[in-house]
C-alpha atoms as a PDB file:
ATOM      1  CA  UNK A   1     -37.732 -11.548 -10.625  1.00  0.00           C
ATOM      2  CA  UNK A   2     -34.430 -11.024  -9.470  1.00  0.00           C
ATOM      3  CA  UNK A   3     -31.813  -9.207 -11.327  1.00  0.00           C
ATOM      4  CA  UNK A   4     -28.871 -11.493 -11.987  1.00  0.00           C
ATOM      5  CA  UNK A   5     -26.399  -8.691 -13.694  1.00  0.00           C
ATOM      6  CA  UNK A   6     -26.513  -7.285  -9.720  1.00  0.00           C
ATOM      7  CA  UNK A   7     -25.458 -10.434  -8.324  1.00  0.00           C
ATOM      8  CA  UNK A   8     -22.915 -10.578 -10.833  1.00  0.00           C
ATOM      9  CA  UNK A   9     -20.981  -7.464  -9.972  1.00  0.00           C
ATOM     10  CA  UNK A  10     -21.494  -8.111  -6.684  1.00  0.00           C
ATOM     11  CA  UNK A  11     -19.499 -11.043  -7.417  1.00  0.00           C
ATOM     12  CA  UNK A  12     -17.010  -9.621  -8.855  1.00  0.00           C
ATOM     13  CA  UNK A  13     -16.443  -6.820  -6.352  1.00  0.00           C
ATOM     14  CA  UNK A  14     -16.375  -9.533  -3.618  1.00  0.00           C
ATOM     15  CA  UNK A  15     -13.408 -10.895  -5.547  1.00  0.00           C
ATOM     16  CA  UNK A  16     -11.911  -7.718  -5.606  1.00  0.00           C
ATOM     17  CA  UNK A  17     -12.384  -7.118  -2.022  1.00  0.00           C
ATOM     18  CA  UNK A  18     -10.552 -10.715  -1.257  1.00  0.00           C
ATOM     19  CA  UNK A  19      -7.661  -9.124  -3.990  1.00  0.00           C
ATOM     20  CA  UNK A  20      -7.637  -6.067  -1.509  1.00  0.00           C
ATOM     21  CA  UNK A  21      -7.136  -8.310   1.395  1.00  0.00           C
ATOM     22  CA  UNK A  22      -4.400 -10.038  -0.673  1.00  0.00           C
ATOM     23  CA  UNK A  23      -2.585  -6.848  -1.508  1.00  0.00           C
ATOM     24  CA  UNK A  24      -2.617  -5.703   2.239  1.00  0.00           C
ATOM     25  CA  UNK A  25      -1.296  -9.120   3.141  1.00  0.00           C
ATOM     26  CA  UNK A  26       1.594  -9.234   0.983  1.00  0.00           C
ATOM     27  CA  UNK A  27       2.265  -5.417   1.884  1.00  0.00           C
ATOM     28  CA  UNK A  28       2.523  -6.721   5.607  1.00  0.00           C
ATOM     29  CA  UNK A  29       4.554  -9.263   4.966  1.00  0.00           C
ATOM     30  CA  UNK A  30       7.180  -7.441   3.277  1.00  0.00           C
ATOM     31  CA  UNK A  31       7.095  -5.207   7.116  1.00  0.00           C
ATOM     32  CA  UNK A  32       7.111  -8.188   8.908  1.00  0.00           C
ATOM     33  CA  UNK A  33      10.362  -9.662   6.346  1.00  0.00           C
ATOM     34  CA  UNK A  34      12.187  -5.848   7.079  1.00  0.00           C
ATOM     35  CA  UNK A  35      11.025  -6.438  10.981  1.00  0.00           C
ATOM     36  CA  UNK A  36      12.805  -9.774  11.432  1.00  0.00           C
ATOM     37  CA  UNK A  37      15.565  -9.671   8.598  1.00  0.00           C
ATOM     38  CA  UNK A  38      18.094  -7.692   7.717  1.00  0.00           C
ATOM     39  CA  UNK A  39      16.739  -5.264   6.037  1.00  0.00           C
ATOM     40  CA  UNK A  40      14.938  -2.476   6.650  1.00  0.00           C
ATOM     41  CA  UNK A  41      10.775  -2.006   7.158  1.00  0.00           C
ATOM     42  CA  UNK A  42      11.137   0.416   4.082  1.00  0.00           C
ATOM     43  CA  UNK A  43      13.760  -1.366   2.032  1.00  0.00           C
ATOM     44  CA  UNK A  44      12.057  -4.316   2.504  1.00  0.00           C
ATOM     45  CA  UNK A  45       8.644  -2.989   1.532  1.00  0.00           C
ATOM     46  CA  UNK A  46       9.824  -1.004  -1.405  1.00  0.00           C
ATOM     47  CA  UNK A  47      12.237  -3.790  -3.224  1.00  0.00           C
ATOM     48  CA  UNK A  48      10.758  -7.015  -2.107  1.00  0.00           C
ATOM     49  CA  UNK A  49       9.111  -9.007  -4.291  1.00  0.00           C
ATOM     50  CA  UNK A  50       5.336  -9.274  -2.128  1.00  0.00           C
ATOM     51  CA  UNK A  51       5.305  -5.520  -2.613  1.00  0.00           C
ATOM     52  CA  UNK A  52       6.343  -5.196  -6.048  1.00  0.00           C
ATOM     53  CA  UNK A  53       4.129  -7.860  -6.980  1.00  0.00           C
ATOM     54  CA  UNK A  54       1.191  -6.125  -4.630  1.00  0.00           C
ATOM     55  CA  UNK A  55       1.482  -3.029  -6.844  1.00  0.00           C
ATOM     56  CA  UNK A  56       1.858  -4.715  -9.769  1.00  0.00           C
ATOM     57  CA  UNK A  57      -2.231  -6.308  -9.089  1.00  0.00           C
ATOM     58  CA  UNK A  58      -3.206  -2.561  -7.590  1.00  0.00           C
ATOM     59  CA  UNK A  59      -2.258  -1.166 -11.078  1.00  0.00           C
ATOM     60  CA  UNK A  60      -3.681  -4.290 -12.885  1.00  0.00           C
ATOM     61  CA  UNK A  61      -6.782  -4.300 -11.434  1.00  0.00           C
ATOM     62  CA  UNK A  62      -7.396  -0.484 -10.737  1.00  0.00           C
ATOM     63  CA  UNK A  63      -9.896  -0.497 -13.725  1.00  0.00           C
ATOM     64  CA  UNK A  64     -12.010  -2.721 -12.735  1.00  0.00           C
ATOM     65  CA  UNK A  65     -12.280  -1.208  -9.238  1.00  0.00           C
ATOM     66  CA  UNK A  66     -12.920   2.738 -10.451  1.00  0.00           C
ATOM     67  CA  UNK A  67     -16.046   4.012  -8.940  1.00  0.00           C
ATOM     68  CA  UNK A  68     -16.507   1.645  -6.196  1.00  0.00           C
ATOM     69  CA  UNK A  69     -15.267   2.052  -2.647  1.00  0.00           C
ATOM     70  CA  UNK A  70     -12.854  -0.039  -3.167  1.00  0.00           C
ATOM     71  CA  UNK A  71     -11.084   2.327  -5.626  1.00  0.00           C
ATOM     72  CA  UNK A  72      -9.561   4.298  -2.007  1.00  0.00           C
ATOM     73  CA  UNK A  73      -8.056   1.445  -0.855  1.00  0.00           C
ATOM     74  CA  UNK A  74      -6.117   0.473  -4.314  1.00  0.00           C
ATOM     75  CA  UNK A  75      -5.220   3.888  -4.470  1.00  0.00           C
ATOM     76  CA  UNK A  76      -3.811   4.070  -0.644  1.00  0.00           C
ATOM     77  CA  UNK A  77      -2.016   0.843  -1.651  1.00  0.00           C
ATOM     78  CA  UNK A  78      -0.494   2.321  -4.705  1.00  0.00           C
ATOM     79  CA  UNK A  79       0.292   5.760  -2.920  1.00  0.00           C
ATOM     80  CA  UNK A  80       2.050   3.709  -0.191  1.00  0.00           C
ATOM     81  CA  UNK A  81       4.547   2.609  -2.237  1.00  0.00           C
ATOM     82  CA  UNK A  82       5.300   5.124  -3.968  1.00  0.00           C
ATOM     83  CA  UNK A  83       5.859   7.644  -1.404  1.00  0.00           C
ATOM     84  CA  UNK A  84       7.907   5.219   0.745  1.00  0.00           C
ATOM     85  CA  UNK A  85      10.090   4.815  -2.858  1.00  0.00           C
ATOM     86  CA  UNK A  86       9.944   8.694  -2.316  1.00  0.00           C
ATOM     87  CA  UNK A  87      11.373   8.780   1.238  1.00  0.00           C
ATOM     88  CA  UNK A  88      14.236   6.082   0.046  1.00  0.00           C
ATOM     89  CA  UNK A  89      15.394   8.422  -2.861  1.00  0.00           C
ATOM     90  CA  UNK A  90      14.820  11.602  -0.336  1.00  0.00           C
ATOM     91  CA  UNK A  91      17.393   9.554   2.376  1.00  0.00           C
ATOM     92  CA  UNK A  92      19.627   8.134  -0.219  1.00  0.00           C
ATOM     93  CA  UNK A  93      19.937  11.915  -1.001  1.00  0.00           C
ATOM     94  CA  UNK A  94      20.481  13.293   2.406  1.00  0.00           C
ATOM     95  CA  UNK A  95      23.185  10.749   2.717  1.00  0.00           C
ATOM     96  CA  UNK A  96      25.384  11.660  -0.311  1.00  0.00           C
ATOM     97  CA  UNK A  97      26.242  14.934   2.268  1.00  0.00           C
ATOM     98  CA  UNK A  98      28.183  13.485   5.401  1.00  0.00           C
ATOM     99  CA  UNK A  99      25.716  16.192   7.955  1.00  0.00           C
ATOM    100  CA  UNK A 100      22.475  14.544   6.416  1.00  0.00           C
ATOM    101  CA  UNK A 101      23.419  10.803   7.372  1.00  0.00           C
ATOM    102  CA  UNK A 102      21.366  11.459  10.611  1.00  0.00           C
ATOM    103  CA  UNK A 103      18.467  12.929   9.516  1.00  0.00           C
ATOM    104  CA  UNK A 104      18.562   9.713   6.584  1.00  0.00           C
ATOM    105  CA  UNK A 105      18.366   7.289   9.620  1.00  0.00           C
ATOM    106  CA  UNK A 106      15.579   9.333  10.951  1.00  0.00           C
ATOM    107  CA  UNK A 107      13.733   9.712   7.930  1.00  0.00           C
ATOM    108  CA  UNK A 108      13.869   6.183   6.937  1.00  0.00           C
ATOM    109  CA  UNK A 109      12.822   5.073  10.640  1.00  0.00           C
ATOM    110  CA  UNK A 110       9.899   7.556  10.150  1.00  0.00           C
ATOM    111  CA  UNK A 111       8.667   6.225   6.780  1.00  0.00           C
ATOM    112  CA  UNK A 112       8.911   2.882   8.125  1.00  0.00           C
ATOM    113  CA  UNK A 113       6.270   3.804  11.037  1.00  0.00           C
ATOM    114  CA  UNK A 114       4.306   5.717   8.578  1.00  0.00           C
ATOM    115  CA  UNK A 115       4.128   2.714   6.119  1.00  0.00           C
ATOM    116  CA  UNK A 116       3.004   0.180   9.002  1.00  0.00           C
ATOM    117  CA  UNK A 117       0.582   2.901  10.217  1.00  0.00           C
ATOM    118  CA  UNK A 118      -0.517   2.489   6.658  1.00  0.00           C
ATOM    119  CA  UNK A 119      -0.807  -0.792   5.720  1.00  0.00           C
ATOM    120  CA  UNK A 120      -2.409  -1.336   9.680  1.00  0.00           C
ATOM    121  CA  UNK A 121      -4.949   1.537   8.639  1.00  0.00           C
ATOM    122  CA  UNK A 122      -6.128   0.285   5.060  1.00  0.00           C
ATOM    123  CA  UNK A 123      -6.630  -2.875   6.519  1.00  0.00           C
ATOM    124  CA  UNK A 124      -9.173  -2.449   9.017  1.00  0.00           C
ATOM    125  CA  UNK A 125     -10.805  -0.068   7.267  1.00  0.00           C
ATOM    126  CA  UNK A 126     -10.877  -2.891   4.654  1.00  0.00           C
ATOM    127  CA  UNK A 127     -12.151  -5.043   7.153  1.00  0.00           C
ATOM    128  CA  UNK A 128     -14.951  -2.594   7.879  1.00  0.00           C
ATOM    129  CA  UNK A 129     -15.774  -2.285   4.463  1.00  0.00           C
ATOM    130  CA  UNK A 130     -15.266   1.761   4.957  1.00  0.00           C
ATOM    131  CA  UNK A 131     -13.058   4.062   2.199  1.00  0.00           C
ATOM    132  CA  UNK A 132      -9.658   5.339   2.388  1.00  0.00           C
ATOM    133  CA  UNK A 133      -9.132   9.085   2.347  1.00  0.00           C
ATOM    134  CA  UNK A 134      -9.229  10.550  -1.102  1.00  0.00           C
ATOM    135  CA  UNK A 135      -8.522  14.107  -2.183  1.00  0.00           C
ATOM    136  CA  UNK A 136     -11.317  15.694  -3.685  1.00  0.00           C
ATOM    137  CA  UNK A 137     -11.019  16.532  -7.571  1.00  0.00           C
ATOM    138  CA  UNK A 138     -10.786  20.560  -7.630  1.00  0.00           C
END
């Protein structure tokens, strides 16, 4: 007899992985919107509203994804924007003294790389169905 409560959280984690997929696809567009607009790929990722509200589901939804292999990926999404927050506040810094306005452009160019080499990363391994690098609890 098959066991129904089995195909029932598969169910649901096939939901979540289509929420994944979501989240990665609003994350890209807010690149693609700092890409072709006036913004920049990190301004644009950080303050626009597909990657504010992509966060927003990663942190709603982070519960019911704990302990599956989908739990890497939220947490690569949620890491992303953080640390690209992060590199903002680190260049916004670096410009309030006139020799860091330089190294600003350079570090913001940089974390805009680094957050399409992220969002490009997640989502094939998404696609594969493989995990996200995690830390290991010490």
């Amino acid at each position: 007899m098959p066991d129904h409560r089995t195909d029932i959280v598969t169910a649901d984690l096939g939901g979540l992985v289509t929420l994944a997929h979501i989240i990665y696809g609003l994350h890209a567009f807010a690149v693609v919107t700092g890409v072709v607009g006036s913004a920049t790929i990190i301004g644009s990722f950080v303050a626009s509203l597909p990657s504010i509200l992509a966060v927003v589901l990663n942190y709603m939804k982070r519960d019911a994804v704990r302990g599956t292999w989908l739990e890497s990926h939220f947490r690569w999404q949620i890491r992303t924007f953080w640390f690209a927050l992060l590199w903002i506040l680190v260049a916004t810094a670096m410009v309030v003294t006139v020799i860091g306005i330089p190294f600003a452009f350079v570090l913001l160019a940089g974390a805009g790389l680094w957050i399409v080499y992220r969002v490009i990363r997640g989502w094939l391994n998404l696609l594969d169905r493989s995990t996200m690098p995690m830390p290991t609890d010490a």
